[in-house]
PDB file of N, CA and C in Angstrom:
ATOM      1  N   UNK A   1       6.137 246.123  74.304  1.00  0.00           N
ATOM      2  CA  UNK A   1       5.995 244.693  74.126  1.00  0.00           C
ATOM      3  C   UNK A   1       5.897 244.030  75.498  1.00  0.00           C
ATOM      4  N   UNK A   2       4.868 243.049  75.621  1.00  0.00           N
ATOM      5  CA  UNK A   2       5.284 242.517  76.966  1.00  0.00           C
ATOM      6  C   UNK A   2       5.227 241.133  76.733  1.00  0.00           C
ATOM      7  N   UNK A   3       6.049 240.354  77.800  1.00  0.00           N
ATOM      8  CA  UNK A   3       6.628 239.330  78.144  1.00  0.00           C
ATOM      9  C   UNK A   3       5.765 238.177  78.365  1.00  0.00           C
ATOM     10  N   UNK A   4       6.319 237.376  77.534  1.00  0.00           N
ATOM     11  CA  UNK A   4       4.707 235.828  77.944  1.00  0.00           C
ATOM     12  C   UNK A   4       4.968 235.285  79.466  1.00  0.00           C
ATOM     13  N   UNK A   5       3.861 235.267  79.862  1.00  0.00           N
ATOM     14  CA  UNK A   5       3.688 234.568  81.324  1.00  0.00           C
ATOM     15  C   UNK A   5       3.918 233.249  81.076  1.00  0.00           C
ATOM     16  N   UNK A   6       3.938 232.392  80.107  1.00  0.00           N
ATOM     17  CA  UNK A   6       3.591 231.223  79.902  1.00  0.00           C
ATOM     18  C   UNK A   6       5.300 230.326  79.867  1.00  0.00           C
ATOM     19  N   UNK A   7       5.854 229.293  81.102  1.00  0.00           N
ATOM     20  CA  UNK A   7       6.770 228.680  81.268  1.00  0.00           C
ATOM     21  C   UNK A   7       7.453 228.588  80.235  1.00  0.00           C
ATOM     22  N   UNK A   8       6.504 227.711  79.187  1.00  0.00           N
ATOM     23  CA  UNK A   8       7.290 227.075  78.140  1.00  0.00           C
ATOM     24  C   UNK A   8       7.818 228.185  77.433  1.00  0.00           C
ATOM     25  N   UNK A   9       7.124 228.909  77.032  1.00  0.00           N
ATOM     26  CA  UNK A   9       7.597 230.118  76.263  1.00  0.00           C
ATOM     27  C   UNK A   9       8.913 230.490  76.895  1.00  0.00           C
ATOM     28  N   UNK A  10       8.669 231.035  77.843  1.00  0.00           N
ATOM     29  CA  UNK A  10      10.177 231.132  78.715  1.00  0.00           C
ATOM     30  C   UNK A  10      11.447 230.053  78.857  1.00  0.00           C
ATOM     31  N   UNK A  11      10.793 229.331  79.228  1.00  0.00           N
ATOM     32  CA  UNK A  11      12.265 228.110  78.232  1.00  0.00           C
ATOM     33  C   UNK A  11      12.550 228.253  77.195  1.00  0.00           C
ATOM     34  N   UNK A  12      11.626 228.085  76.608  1.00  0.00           N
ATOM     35  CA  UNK A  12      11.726 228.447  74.975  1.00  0.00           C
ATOM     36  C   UNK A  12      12.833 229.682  74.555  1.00  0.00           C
ATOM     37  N   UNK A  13      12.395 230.420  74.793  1.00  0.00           N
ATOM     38  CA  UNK A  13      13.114 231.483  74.858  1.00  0.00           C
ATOM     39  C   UNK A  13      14.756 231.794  75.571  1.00  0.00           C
ATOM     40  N   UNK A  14      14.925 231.113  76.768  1.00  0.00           N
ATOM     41  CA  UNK A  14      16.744 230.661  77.416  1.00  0.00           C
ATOM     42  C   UNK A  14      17.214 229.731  76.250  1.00  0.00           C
ATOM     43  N   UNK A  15      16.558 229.056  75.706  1.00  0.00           N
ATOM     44  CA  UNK A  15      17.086 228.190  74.828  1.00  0.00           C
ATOM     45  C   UNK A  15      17.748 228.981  73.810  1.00  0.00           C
ATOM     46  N   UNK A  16      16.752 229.624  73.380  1.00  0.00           N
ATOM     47  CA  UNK A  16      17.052 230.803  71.721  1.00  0.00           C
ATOM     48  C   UNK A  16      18.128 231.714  72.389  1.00  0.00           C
ATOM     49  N   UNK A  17      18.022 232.335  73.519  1.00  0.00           N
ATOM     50  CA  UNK A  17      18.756 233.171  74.026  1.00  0.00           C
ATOM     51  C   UNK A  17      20.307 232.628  73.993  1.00  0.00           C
ATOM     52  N   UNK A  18      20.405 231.649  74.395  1.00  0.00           N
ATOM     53  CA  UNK A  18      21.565 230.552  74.736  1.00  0.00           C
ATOM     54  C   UNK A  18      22.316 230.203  73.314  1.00  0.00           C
ATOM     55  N   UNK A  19      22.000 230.171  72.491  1.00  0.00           N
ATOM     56  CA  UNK A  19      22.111 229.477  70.737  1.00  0.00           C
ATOM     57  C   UNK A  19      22.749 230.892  70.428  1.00  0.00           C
ATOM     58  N   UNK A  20      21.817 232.005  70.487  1.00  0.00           N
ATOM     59  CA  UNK A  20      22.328 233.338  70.193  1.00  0.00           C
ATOM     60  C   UNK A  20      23.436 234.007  70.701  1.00  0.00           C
ATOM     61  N   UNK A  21      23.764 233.472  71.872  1.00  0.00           N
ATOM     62  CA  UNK A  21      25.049 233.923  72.827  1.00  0.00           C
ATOM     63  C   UNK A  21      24.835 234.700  73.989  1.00  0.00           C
ATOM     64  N   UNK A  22      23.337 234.581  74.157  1.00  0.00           N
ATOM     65  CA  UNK A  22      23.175 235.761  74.869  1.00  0.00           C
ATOM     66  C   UNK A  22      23.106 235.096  76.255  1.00  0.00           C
ATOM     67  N   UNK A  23      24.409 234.788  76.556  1.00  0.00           N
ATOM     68  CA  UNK A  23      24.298 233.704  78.337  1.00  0.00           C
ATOM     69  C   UNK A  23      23.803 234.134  79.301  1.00  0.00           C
ATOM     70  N   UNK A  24      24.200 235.387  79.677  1.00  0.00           N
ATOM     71  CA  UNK A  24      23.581 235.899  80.769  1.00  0.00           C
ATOM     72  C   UNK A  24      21.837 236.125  80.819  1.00  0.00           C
ATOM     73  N   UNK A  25      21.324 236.470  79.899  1.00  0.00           N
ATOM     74  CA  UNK A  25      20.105 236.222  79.886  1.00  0.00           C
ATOM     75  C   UNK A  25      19.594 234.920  79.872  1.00  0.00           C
ATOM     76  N   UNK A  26      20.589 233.869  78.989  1.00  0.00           N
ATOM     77  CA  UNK A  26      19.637 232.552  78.939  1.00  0.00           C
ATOM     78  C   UNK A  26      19.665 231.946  80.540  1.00  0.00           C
ATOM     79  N   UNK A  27      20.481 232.526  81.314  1.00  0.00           N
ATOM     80  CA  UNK A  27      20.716 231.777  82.517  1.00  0.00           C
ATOM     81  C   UNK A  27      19.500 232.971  83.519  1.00  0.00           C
ATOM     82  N   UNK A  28      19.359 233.916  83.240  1.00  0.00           N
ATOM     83  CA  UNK A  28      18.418 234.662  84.342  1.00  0.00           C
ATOM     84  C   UNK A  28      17.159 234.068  84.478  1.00  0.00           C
ATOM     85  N   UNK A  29      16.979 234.667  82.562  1.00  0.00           N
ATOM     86  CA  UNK A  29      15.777 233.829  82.253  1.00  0.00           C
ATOM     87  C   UNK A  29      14.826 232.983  82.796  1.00  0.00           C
ATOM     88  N   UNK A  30      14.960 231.734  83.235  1.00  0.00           N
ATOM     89  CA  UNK A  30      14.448 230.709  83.555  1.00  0.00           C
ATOM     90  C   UNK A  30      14.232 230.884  85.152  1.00  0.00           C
ATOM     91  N   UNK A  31      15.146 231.569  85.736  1.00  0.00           N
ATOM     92  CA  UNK A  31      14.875 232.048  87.495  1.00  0.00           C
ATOM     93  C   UNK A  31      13.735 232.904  87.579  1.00  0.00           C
ATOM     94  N   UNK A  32      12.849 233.279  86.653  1.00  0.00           N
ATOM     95  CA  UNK A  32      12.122 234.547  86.845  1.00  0.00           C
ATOM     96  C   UNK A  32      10.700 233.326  86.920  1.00  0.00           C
ATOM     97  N   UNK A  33      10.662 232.271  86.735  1.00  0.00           N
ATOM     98  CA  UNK A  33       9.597 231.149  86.552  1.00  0.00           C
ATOM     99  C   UNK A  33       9.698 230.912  88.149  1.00  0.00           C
ATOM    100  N   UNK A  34      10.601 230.034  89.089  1.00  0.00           N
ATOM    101  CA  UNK A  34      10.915 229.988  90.153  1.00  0.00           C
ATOM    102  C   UNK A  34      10.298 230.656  91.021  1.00  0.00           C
ATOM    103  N   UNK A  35       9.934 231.479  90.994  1.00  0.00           N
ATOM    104  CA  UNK A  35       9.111 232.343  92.040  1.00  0.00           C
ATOM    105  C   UNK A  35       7.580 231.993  91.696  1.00  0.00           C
ATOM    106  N   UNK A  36       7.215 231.454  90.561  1.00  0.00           N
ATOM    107  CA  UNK A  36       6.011 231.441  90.038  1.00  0.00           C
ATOM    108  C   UNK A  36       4.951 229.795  90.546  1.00  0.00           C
ATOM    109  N   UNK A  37       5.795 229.669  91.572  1.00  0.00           N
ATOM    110  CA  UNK A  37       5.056 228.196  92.104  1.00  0.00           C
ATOM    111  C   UNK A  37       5.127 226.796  91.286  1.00  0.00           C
ATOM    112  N   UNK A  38       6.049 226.853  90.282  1.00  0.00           N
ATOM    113  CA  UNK A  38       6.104 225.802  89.679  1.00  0.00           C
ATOM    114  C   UNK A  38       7.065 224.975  90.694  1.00  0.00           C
ATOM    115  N   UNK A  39       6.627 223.313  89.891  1.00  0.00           N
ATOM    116  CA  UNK A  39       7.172 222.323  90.843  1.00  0.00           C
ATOM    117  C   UNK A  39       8.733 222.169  90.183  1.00  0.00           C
ATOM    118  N   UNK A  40       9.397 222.179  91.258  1.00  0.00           N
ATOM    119  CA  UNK A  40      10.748 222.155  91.137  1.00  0.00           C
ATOM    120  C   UNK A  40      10.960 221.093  90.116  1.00  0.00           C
ATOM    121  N   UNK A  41      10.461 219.735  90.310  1.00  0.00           N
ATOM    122  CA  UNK A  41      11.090 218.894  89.067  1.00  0.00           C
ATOM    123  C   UNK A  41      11.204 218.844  87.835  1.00  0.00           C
ATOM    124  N   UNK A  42       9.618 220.051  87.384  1.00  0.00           N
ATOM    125  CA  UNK A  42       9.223 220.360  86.288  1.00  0.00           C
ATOM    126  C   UNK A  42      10.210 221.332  85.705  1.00  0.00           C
ATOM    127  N   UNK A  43      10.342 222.674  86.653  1.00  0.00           N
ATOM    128  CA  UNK A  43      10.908 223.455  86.337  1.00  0.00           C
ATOM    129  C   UNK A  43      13.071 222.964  86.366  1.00  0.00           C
ATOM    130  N   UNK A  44      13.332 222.152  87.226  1.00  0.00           N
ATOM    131  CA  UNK A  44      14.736 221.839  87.039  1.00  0.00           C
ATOM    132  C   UNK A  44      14.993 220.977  85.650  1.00  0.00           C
ATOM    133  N   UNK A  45      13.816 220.317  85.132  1.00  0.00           N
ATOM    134  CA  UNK A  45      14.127 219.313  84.430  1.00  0.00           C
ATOM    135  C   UNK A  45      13.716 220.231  82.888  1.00  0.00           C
ATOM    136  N   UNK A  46      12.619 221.200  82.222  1.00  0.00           N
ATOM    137  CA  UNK A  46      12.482 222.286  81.417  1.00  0.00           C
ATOM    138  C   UNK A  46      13.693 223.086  81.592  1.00  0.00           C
ATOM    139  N   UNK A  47      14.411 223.927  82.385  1.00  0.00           N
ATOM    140  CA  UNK A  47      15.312 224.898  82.236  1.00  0.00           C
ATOM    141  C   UNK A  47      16.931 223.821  81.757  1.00  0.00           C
ATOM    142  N   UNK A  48      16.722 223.019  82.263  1.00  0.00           N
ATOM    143  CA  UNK A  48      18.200 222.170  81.665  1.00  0.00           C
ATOM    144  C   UNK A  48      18.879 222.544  80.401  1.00  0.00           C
ATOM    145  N   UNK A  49      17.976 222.262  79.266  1.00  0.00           N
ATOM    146  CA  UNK A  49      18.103 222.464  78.173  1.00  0.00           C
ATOM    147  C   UNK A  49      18.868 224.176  77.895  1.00  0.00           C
ATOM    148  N   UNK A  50      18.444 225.087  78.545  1.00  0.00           N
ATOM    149  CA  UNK A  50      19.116 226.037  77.880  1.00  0.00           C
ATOM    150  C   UNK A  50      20.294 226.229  78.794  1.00  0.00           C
ATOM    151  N   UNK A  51      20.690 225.687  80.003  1.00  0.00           N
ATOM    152  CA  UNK A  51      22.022 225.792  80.620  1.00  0.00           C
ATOM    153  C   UNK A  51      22.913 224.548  79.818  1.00  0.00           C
ATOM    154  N   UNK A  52      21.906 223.459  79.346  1.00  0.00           N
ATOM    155  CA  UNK A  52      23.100 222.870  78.519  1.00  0.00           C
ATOM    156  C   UNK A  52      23.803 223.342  77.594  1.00  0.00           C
ATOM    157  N   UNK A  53      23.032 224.269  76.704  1.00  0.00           N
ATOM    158  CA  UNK A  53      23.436 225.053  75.630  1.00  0.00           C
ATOM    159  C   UNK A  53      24.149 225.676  75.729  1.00  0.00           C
ATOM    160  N   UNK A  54      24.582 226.802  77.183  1.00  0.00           N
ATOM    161  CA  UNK A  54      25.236 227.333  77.537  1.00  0.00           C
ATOM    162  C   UNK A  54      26.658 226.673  77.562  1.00  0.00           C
ATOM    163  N   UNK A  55      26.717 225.299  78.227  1.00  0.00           N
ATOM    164  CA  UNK A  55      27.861 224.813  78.740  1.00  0.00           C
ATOM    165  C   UNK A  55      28.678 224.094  77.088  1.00  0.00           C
ATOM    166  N   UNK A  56      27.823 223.937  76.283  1.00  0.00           N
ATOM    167  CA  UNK A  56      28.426 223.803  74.876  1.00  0.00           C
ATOM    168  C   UNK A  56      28.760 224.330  74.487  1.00  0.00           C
ATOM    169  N   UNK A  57      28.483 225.806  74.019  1.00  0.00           N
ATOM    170  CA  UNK A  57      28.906 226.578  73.779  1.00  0.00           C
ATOM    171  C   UNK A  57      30.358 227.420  74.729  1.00  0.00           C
ATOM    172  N   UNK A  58      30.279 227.049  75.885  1.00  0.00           N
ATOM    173  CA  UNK A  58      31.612 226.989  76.557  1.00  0.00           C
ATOM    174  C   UNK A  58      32.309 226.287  76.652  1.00  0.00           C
ATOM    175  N   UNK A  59      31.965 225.120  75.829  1.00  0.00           N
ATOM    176  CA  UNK A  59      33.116 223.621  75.233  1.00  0.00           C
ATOM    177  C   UNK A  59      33.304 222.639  76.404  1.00  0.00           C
ATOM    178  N   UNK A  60      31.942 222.886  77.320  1.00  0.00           N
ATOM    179  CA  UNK A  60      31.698 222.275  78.388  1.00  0.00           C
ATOM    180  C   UNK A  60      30.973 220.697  78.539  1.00  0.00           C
ATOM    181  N   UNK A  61      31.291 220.188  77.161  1.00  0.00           N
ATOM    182  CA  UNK A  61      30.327 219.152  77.256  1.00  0.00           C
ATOM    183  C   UNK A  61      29.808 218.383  78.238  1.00  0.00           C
ATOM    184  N   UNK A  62      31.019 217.698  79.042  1.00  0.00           N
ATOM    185  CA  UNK A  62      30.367 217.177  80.423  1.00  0.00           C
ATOM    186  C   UNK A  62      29.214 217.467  81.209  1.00  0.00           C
ATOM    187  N   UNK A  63      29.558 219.201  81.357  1.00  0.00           N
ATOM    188  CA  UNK A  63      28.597 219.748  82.461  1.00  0.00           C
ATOM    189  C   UNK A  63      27.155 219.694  82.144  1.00  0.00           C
ATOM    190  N   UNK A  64      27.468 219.796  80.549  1.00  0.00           N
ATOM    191  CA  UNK A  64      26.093 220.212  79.777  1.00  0.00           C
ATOM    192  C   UNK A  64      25.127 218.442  79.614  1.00  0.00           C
ATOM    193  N   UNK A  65      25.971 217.442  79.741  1.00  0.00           N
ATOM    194  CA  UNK A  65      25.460 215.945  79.779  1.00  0.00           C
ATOM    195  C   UNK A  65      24.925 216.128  81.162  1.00  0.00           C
ATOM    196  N   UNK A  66      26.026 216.184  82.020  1.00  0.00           N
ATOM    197  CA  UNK A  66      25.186 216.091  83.707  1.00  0.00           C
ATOM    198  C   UNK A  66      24.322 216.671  84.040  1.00  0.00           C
ATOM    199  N   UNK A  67      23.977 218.323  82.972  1.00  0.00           N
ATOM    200  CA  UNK A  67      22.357 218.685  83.639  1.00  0.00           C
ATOM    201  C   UNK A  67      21.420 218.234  83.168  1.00  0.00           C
ATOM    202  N   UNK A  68      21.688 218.012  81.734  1.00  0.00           N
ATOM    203  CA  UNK A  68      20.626 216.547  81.028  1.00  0.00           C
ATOM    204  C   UNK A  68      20.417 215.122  81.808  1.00  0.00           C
ATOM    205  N   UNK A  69      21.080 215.207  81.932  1.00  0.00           N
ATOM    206  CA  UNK A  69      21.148 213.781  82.747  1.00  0.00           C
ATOM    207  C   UNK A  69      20.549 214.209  84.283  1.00  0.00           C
ATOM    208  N   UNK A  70      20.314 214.852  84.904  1.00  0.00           N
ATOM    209  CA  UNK A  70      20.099 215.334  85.984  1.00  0.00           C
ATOM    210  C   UNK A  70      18.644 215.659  86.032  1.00  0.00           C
ATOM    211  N   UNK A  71      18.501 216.475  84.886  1.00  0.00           N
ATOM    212  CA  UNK A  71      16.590 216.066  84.432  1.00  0.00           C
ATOM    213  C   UNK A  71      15.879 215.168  84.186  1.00  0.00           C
ATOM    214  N   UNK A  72      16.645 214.336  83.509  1.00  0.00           N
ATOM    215  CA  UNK A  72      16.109 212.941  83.117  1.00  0.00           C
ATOM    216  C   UNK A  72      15.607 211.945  84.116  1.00  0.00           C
ATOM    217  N   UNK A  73      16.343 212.315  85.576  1.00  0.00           N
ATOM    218  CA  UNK A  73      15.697 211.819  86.794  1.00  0.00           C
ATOM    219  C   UNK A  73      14.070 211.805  86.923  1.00  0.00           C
ATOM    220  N   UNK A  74      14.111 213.292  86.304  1.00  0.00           N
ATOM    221  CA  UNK A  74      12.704 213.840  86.708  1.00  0.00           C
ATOM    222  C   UNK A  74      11.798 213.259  85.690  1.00  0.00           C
ATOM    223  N   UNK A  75      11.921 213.298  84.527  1.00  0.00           N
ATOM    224  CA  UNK A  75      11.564 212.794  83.621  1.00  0.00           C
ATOM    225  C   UNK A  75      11.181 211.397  83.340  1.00  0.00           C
ATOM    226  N   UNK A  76      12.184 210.573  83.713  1.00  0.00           N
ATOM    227  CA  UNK A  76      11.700 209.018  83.872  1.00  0.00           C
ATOM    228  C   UNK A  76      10.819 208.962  84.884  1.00  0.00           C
ATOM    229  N   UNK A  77      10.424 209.682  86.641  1.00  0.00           N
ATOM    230  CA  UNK A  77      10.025 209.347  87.339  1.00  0.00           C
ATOM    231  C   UNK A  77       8.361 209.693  87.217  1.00  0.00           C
ATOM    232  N   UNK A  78       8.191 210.754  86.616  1.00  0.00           N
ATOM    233  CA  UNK A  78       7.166 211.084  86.397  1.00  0.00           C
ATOM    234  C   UNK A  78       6.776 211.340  84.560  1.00  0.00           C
ATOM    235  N   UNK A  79       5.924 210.663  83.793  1.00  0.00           N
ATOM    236  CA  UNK A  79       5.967 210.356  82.530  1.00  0.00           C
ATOM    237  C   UNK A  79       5.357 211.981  82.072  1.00  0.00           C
ATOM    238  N   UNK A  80       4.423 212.506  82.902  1.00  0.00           N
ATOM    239  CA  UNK A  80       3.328 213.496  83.206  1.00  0.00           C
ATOM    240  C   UNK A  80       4.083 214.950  82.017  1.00  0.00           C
ATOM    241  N   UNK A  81       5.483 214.965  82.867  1.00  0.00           N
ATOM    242  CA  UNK A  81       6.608 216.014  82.268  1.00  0.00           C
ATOM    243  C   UNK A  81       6.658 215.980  80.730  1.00  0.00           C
ATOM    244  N   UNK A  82       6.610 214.982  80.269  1.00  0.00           N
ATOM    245  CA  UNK A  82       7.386 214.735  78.618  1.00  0.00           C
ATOM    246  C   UNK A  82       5.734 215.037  78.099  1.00  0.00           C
ATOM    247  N   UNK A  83       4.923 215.466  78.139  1.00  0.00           N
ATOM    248  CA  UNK A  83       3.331 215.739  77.522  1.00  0.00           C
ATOM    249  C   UNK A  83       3.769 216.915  76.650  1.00  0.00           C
ATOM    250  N   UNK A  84       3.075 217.100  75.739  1.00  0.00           N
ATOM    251  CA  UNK A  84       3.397 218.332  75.024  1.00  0.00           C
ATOM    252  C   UNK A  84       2.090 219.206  75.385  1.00  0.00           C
ATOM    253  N   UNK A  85       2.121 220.125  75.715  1.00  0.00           N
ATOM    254  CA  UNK A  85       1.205 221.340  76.263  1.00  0.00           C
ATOM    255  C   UNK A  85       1.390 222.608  74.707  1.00  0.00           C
ATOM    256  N   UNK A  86       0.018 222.670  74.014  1.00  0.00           N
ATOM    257  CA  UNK A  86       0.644 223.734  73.048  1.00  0.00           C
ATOM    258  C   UNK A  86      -0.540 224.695  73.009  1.00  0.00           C
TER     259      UNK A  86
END
């Protein structure tokens, strides 16, 4: 089987990973994009979502608001991000 090249998919996927319990992967996951030339705001503000999941599931709510909230920077500043690509 091989692995989608494609970002979203890969978020996609830390997310599912993250829901499932599988933390350590949902957190690698998304570092393997990072090397791939994406723009940091895109990519800090897409991977959020499955470290939030993480931090809920560790009864972390705070942490898991502040990385939402921490994307949302990116998100309000540039509208470009919130497009749906399918």
């Amino acid at each position: 089987m091989q692995e989608s090249r494609s970002p979203r998919v890969v978020l996609q996927s830390a997310s599912v990973l993250a829901l499932a319990g599988d933390e350590a992967r949902a957190l690698k996951l998304p570092e393997t994009l990072h090397c791939r030339g994406l723009s940091i705001p895109w990519f800090s503000m897409c991977s959020a979502g499955g470290k939030a999941i993480v931090e809920l599931k560790r009864n972390q709510p705070a942490k898991a608001i502040d990385l939402l909230d921490g994307a949302m920077v990116y998100a309000r500043a540039d509208t470009g991000v919130l497009t749906r690509e399918d």
